[in-house]
Protein backbone atom coordinates (compact mmCIF):
# COMPACT_ATOMS: atom_id res chain seq x y z
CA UNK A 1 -68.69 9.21 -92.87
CA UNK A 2 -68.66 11.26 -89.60
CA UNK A 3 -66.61 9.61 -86.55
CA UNK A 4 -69.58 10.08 -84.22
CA UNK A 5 -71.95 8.09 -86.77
CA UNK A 6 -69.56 5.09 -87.00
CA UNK A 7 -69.12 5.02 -83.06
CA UNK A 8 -72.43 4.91 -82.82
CA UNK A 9 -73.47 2.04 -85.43
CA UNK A 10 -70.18 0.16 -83.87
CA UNK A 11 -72.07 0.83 -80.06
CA UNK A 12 -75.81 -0.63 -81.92
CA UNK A 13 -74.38 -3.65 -83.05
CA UNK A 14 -72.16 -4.45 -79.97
CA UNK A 15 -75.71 -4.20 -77.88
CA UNK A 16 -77.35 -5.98 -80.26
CA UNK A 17 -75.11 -8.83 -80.49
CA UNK A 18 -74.61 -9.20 -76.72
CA UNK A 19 -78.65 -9.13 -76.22
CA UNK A 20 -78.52 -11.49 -78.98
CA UNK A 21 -76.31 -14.16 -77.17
CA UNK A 22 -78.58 -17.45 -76.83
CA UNK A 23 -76.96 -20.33 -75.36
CA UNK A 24 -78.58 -24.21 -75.52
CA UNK A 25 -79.27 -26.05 -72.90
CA UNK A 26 -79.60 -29.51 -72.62
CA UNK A 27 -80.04 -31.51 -69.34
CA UNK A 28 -80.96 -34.91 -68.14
CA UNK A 29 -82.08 -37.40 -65.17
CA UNK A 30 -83.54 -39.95 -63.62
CA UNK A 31 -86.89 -39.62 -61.45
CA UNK A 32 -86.82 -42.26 -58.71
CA UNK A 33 -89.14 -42.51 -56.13
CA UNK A 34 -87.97 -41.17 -52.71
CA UNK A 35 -88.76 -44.27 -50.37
CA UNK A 36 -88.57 -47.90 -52.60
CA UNK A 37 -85.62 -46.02 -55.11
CA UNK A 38 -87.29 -47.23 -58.35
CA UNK A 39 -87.90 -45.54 -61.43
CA UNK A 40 -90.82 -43.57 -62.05
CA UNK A 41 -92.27 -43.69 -65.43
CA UNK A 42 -94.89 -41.09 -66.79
CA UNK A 43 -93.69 -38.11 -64.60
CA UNK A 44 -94.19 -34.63 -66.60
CA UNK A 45 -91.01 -33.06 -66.70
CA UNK A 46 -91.02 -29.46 -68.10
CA UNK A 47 -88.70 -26.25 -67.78
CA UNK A 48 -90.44 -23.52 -65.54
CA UNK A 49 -92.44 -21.16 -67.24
CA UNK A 50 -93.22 -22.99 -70.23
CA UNK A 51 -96.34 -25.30 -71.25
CA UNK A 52 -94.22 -27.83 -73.22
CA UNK A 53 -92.20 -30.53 -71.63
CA UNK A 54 -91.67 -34.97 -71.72
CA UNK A 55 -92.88 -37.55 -70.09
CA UNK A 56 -90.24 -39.96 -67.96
CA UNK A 57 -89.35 -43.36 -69.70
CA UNK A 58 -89.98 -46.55 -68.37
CA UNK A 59 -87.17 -46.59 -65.95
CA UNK A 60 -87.67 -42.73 -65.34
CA UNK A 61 -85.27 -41.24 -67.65
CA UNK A 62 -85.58 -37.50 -69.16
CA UNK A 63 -83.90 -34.99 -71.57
CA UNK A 64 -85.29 -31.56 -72.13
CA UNK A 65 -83.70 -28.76 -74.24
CA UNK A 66 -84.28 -25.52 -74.56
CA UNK A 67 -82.55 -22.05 -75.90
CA UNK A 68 -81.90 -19.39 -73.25
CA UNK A 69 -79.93 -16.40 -72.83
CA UNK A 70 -76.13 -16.36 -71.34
CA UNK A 71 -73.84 -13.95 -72.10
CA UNK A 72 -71.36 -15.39 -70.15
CA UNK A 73 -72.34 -19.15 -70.02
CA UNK A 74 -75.47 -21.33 -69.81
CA UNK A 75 -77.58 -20.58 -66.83
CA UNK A 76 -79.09 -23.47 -64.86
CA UNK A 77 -82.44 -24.86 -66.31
CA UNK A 78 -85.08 -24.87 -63.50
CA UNK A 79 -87.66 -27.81 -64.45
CA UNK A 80 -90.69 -29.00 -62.85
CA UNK A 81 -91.76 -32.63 -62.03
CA UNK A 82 -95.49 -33.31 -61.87
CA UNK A 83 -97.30 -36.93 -61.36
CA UNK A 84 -100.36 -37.82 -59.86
CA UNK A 85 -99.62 -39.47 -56.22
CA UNK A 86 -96.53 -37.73 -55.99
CA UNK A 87 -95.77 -34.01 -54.40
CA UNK A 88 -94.68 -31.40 -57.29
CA UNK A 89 -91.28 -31.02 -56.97
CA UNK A 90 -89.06 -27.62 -58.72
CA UNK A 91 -85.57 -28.80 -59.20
CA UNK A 92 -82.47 -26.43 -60.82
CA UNK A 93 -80.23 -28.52 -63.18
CA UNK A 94 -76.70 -26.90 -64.39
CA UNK A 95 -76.40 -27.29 -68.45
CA UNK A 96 -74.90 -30.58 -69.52
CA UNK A 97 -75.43 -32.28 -66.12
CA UNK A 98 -77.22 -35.44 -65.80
CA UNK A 99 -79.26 -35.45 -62.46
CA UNK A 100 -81.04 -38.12 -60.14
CA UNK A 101 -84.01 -36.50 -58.56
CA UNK A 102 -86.48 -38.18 -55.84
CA UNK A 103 -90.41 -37.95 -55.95
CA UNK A 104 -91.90 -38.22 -52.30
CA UNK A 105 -95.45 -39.68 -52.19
CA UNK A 106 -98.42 -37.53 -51.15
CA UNK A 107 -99.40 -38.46 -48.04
């Protein structure tokens, strides 16, 4: 086989594999509300961008995963937190990390 041919398969699969690299992420909470601290239960949590997400527990937990590109690591999962009565709140969770997040009331 000619040199130049094999460089250049070697080069297509490199760039394919490193476009390739998918990492999963998997984060967690608790949704409290802002002023009396307690859980909030039914709040639609869902990553940004997408129409799928969960619902809060009874004493406002959450787990969403989710498959997203990292070459070098697992990005940060940006989620959004929607409930009727409460102002929409955007939040940016690292991979793995377990985070408390408060709801304010709408005024």
């Amino acid at each position: 086989m000619n040199q130049n041919l094999v460089k250049g398969i070697a080069i297509l699969i490199f760039g394919i594999t490193l476009v390739s690299c998918d990492c999963h992420q998997n984060v967690s909470g608790k949704v409290l509300d802002s002023q009396t601290k307690e859980p909030i239960d039914s709040v639609y949590v869902h990553k940004i961008n997408k129409d799928y997400g969960k619902f809060t527990s009874e004493n406002g937990a959450f787990e969403l995963d989710a498959t997203s590109g990292g070459l070098f690591g697992c990005p940060p999962m940006k989620i959004v937190l929607n409930k009727n009565g409460y102002e929409q709140k955007v939040e940016e969770i690292e991979n793995s990390e377990n985070k408390t997040i408060f709801l304010t009331k709408n005024q």
